[in-house]
Protein backbone atom coordinates (compact mmCIF):
# COMPACT_ATOMS: atom_id res chain seq x y z
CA UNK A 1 80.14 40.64 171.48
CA UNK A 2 77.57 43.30 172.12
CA UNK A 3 76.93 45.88 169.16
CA UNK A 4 75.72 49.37 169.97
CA UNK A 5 73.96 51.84 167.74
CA UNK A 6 77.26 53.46 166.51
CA UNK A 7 78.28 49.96 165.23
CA UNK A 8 80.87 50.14 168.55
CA UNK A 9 81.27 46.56 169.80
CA UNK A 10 82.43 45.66 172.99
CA UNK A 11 83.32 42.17 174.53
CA UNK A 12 81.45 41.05 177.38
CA UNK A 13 82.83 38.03 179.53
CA UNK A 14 79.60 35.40 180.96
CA UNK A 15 76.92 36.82 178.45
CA UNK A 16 76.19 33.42 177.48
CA UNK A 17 76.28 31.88 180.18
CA UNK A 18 73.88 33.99 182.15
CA UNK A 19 71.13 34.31 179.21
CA UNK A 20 71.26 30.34 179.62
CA UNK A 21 70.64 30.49 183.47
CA UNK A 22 68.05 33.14 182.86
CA UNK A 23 66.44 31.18 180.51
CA UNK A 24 66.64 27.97 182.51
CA UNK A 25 65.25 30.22 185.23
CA UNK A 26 62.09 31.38 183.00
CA UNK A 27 62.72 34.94 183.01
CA UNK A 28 60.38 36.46 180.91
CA UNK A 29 61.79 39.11 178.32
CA UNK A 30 61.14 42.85 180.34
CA UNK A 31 63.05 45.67 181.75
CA UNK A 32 63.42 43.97 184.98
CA UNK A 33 65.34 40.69 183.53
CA UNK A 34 68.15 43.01 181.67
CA UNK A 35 68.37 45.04 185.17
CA UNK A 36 69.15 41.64 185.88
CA UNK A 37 71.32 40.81 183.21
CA UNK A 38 73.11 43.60 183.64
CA UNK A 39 74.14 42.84 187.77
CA UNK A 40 75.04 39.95 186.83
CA UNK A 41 77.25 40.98 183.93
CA UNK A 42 79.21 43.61 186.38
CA UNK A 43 80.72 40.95 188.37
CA UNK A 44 83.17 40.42 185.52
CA UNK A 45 82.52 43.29 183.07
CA UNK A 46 82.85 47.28 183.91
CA UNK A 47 79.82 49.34 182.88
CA UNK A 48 79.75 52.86 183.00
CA UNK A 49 76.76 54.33 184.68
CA UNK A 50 76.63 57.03 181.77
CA UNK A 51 76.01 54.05 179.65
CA UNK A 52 73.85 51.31 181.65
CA UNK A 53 70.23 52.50 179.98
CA UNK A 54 72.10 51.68 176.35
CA UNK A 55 73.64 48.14 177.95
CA UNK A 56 69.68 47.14 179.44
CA UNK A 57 68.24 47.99 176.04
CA UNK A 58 70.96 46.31 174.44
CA UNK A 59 70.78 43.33 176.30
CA UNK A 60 67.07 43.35 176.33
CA UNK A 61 67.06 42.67 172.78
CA UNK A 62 70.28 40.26 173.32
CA UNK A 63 67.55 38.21 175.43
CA UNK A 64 64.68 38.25 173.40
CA UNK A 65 66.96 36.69 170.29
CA UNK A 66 68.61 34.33 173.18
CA UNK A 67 64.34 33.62 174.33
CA UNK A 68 63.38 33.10 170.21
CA UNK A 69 66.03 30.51 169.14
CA UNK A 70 65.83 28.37 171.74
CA UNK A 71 61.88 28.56 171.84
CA UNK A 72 62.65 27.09 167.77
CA UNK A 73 64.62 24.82 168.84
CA UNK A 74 62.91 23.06 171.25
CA UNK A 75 59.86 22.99 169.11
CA UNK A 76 62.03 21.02 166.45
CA UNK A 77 62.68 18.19 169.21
């Protein structure tokens, strides 16, 4: 479930899956990787084009989270 500013949230199919291949990939967190995120996302998910700078920044932030707890928990192993 991605939340935008207005509190709207909208289901997106994969999301998980592909912040655990970009991860496994070692994507850094940047503009460039939620470009990336967001190809990948429109395979299964319509995004308007009005809309795609919200969905990168969005996502963006969706990454670094993704990036931060599993950076903790491999420092727990």
């Amino acid at each position: 479930m991605l939340r935008f500013i207005d509190n709207t949230q909208i289901a997106i199919i994969g999301l998980d899956e592909i912040l655990a291949n970009l991860y496994i990939e070692g994507r850094q967190v940047s503009i460039d990787t939620a470009e990336e995120i967001v190809k990948r996302l429109e395979v299964k998910n319509y995004i308007p084009p009005s809309a795609r700078k919200e969905y990168r920044y969005l996502l963006m932030q969706e990454y670094r989270e993704y990036v931060e707890v599993q950076t903790k928990n491999s420092v727990k192993i």
